[in-house]
N, C-alpha and C. Protein backbone atom coordinates (compact mmCIF):
# COMPACT_ATOMS: atom_id res chain seq x y z
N UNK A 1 71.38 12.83 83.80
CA UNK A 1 72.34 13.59 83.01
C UNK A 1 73.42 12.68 82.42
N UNK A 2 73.90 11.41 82.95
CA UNK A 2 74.94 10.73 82.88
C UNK A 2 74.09 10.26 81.69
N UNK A 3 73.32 9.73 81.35
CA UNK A 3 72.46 9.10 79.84
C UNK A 3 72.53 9.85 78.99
N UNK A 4 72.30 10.90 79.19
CA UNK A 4 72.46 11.90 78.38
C UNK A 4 73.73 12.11 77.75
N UNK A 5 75.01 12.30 78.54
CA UNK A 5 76.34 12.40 78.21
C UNK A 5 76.61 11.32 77.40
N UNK A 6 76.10 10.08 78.11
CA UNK A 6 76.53 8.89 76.95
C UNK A 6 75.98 8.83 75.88
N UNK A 7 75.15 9.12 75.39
CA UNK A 7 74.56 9.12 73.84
C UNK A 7 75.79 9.94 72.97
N UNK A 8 76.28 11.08 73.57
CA UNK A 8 76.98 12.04 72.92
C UNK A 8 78.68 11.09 72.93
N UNK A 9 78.62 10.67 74.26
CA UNK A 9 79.86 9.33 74.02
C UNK A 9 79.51 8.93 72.75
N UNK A 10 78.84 8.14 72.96
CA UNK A 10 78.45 6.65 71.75
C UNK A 10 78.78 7.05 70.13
N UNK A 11 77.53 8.66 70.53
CA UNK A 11 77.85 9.31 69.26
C UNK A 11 79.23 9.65 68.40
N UNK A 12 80.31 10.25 69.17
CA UNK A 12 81.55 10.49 68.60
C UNK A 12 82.34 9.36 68.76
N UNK A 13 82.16 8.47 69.47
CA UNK A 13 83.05 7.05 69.38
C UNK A 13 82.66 6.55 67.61
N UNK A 14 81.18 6.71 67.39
CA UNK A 14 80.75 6.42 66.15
C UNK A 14 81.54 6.77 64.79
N UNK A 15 81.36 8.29 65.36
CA UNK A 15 81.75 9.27 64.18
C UNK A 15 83.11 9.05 64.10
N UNK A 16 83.97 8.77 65.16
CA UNK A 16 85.85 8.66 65.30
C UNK A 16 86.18 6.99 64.52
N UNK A 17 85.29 6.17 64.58
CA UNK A 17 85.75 4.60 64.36
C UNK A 17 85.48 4.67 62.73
N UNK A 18 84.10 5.58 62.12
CA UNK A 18 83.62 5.91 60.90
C UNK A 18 85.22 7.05 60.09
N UNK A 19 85.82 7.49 60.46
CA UNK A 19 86.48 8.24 59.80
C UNK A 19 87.82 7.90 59.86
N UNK A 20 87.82 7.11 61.17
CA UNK A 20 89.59 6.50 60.91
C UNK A 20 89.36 5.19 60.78
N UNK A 21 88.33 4.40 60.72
CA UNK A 21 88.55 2.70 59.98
C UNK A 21 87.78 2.65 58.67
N UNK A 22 87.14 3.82 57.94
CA UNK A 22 86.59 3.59 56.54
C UNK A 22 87.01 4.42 55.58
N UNK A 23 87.54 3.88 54.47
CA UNK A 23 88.27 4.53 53.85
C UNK A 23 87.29 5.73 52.53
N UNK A 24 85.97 5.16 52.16
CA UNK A 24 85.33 5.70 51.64
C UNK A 24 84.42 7.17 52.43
N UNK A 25 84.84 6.77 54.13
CA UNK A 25 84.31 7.74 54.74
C UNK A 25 85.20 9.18 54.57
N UNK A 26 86.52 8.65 55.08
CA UNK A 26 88.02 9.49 54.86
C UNK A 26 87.92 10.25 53.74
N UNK A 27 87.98 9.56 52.61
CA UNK A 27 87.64 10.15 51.14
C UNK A 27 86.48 10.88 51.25
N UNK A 28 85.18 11.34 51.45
CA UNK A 28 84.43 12.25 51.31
C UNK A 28 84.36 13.31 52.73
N UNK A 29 85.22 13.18 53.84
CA UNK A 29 85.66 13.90 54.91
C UNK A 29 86.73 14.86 53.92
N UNK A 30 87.56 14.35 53.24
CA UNK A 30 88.77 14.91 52.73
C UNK A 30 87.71 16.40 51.51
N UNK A 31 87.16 15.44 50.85
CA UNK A 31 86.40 16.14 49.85
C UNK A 31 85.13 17.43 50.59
N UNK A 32 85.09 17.06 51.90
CA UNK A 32 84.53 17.73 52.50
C UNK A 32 85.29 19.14 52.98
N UNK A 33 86.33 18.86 53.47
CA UNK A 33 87.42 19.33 53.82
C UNK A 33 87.84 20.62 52.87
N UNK A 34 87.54 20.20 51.16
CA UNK A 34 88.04 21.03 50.31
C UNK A 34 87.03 21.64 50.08
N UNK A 35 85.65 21.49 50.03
CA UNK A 35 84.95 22.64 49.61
C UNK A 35 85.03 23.44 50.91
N UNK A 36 85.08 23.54 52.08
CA UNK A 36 84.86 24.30 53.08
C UNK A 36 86.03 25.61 52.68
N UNK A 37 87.41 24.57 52.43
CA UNK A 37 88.46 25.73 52.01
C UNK A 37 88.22 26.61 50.88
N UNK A 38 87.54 26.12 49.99
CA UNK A 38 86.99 27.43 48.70
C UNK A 38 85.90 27.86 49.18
N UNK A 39 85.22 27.78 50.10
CA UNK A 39 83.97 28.36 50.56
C UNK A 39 84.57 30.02 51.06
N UNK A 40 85.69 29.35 51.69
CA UNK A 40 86.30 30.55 52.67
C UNK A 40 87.21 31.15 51.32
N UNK A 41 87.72 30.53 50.54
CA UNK A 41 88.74 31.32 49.36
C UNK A 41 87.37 32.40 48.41
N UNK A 42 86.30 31.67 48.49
CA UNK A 42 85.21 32.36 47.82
C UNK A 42 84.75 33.51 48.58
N UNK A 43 85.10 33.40 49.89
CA UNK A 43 83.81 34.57 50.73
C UNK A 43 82.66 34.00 50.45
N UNK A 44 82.22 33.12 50.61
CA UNK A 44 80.58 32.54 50.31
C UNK A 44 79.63 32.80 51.37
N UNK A 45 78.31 33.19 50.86
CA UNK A 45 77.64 33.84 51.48
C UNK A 45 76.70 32.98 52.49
N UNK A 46 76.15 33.36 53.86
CA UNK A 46 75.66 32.86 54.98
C UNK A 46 74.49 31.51 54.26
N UNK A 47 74.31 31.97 52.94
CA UNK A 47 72.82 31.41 52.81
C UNK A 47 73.55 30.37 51.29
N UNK A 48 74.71 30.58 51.14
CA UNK A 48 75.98 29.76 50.25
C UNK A 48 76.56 28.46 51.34
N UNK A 49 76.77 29.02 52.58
CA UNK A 49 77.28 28.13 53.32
C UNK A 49 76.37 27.24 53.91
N UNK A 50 74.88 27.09 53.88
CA UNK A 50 73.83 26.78 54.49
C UNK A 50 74.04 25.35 53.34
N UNK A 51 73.98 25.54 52.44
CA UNK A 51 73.91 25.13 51.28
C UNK A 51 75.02 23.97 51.04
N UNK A 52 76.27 24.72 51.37
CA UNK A 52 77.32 23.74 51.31
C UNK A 52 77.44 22.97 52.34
N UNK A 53 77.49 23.38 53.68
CA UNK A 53 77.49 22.29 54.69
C UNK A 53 76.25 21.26 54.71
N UNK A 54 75.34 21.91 54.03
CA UNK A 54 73.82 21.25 54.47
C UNK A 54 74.19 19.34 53.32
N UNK A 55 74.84 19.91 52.32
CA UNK A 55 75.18 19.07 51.13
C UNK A 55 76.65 18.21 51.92
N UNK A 56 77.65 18.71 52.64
CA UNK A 56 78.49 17.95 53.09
C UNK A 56 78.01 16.99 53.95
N UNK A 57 76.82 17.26 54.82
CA UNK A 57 76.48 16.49 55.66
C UNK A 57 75.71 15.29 55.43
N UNK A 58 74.97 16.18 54.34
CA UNK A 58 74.17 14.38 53.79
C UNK A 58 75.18 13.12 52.97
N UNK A 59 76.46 14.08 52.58
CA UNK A 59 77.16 13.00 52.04
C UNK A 59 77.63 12.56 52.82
N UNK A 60 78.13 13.03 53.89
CA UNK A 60 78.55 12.34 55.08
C UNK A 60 77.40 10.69 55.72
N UNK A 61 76.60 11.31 56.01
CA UNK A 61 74.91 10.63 56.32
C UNK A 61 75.31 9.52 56.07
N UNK A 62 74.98 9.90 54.59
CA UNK A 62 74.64 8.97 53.48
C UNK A 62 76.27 7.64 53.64
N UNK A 63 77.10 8.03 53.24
CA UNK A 63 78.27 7.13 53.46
C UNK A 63 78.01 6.36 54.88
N UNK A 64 78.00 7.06 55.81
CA UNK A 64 77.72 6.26 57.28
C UNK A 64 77.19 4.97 57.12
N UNK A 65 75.40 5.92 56.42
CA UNK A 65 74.27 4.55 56.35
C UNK A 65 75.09 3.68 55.62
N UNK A 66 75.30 3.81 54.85
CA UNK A 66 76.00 2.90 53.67
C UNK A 66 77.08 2.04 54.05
N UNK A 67 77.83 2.62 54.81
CA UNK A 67 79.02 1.14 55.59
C UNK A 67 77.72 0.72 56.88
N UNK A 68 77.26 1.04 57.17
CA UNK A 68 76.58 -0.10 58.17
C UNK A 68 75.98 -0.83 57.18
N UNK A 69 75.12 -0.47 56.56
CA UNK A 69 74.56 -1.45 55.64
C UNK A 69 75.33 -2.66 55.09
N UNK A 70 76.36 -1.96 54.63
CA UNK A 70 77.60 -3.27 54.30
C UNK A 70 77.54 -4.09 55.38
N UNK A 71 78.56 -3.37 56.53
CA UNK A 71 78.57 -4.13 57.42
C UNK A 71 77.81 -5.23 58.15
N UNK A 72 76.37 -5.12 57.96
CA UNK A 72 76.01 -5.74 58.65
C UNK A 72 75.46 -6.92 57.89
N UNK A 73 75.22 -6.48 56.32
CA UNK A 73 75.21 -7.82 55.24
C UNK A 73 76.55 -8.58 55.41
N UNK A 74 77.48 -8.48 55.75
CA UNK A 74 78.84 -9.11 55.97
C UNK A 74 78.56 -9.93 57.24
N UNK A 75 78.43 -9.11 58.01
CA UNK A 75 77.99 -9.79 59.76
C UNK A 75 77.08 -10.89 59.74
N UNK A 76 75.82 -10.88 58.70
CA UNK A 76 74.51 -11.90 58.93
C UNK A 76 74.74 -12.42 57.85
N UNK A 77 75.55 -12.55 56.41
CA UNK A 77 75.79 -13.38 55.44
C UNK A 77 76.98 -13.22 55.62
N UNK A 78 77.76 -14.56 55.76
CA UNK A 78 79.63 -14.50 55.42
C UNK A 78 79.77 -15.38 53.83
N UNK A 79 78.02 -15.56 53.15
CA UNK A 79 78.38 -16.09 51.70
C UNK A 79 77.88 -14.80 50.56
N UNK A 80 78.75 -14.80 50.06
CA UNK A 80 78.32 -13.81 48.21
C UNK A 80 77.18 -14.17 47.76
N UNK A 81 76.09 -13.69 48.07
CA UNK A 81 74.46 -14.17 47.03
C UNK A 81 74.60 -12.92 47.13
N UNK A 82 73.52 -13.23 45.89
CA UNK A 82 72.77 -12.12 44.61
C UNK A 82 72.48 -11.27 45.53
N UNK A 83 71.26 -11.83 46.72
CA UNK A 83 70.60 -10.63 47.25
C UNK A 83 71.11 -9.71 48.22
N UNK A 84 72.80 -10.23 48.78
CA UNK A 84 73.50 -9.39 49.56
C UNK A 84 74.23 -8.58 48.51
N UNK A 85 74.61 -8.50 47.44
CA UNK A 85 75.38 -7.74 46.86
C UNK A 85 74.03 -6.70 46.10
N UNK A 86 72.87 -6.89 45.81
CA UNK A 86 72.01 -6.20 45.78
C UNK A 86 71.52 -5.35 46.84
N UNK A 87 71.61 -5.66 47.45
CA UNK A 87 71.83 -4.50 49.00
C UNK A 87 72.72 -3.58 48.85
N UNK A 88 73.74 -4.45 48.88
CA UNK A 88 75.11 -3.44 49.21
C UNK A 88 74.95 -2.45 47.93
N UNK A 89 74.64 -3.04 46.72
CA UNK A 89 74.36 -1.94 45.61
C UNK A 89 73.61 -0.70 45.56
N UNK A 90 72.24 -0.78 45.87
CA UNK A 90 71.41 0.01 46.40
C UNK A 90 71.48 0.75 47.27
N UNK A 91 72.53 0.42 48.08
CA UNK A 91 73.35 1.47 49.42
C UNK A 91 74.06 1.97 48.29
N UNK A 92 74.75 1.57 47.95
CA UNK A 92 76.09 2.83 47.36
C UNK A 92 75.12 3.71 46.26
N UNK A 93 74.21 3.12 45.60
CA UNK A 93 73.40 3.84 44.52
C UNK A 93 72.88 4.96 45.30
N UNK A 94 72.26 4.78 46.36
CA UNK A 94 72.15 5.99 47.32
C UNK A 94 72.45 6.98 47.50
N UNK A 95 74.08 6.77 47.93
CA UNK A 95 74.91 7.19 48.22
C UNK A 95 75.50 8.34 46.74
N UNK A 96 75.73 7.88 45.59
CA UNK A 96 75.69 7.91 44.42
C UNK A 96 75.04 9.50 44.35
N UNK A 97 73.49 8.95 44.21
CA UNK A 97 72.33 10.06 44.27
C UNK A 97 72.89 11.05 45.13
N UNK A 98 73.48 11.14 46.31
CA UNK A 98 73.26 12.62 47.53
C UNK A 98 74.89 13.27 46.89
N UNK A 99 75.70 12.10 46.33
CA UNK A 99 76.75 12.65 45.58
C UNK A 99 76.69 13.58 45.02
N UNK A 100 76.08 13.17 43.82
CA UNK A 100 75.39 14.04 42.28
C UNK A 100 75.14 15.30 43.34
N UNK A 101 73.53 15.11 43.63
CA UNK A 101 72.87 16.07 43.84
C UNK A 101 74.12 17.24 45.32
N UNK A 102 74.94 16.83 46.07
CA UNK A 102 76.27 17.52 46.66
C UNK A 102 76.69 18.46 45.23
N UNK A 103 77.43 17.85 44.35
CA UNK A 103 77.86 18.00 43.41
C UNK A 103 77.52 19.16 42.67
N UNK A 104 75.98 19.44 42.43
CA UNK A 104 75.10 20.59 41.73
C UNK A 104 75.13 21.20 42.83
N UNK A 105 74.84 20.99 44.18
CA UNK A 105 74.68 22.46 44.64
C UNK A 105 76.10 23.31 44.96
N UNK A 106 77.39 22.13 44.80
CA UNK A 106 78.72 22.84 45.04
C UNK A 106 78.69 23.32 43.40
N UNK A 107 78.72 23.19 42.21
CA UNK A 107 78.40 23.54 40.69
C UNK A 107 77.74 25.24 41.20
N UNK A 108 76.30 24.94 41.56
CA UNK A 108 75.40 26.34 41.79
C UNK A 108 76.16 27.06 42.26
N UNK A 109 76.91 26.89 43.52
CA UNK A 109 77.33 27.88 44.72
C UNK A 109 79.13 28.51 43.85
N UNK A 110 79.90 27.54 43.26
CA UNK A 110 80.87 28.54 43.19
C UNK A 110 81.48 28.78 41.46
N UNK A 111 80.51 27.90 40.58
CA UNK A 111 80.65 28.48 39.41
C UNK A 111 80.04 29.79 38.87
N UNK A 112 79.55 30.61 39.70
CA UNK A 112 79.17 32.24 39.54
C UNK A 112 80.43 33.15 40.31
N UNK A 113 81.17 32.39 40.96
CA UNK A 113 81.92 32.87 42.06
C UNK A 113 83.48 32.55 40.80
N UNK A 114 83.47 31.89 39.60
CA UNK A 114 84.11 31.98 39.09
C UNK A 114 84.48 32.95 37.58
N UNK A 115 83.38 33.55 37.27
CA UNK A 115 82.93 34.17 35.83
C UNK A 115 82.82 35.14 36.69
């Protein structure tokens, strides 16, 4: 049981060091933060909110993967080449993508909720 508990340690030590030492994490926690509050200003529906959290979380995900990825091109290269900043690119392009696609399904869910 004690193994067990610690994974769930490890886990929120993760999630606590990810939201108060990254600032790009903070920024889409915050942005997270605000659709939940028009979700609730909307009354949005069980299968609206499925939708919106399901989309907060991958942006969440997605940012996570994306500072480790940094991180750890920083950790095993401490020099600027092409092919570490091509990494790090392709992470944020990623990241980018679950944006957008966040983006349309918050668009779908409360621009009917506005007309």
């Amino acid at each position: 049981m004690n193994w067990f508990k610690g994974r769930f340690k490890y886990a929120f030590e993760g999630l606590f060091y990810a939201f108060t030492c990254d600032r790009s994490i903070r920024l889409q926690g915050i942005f997270g933060l605000i659709v939940i509050l028009f979700g609730f200003l909307f009354h949005c529906t069980l299968n609206e909110w499925i939708l919106l959290i399901g989309a907060i979380c991958m942006v969440w995900f997605s940012e996570i993967i994306n500072s480790c990825i940094e991180r750890c091109v920083d950790y095993i290269s401490l020099e600027h080449t092409d092919q570490a900043k091509h990494i790090k690119d392709m992470a944020a392009g990623a990241v980018f993508i679950i944006s957008i696609f966040a983006a349309i399904i918050g668009l779908y869910v409360f621009i009917p909720k506005l007309f």
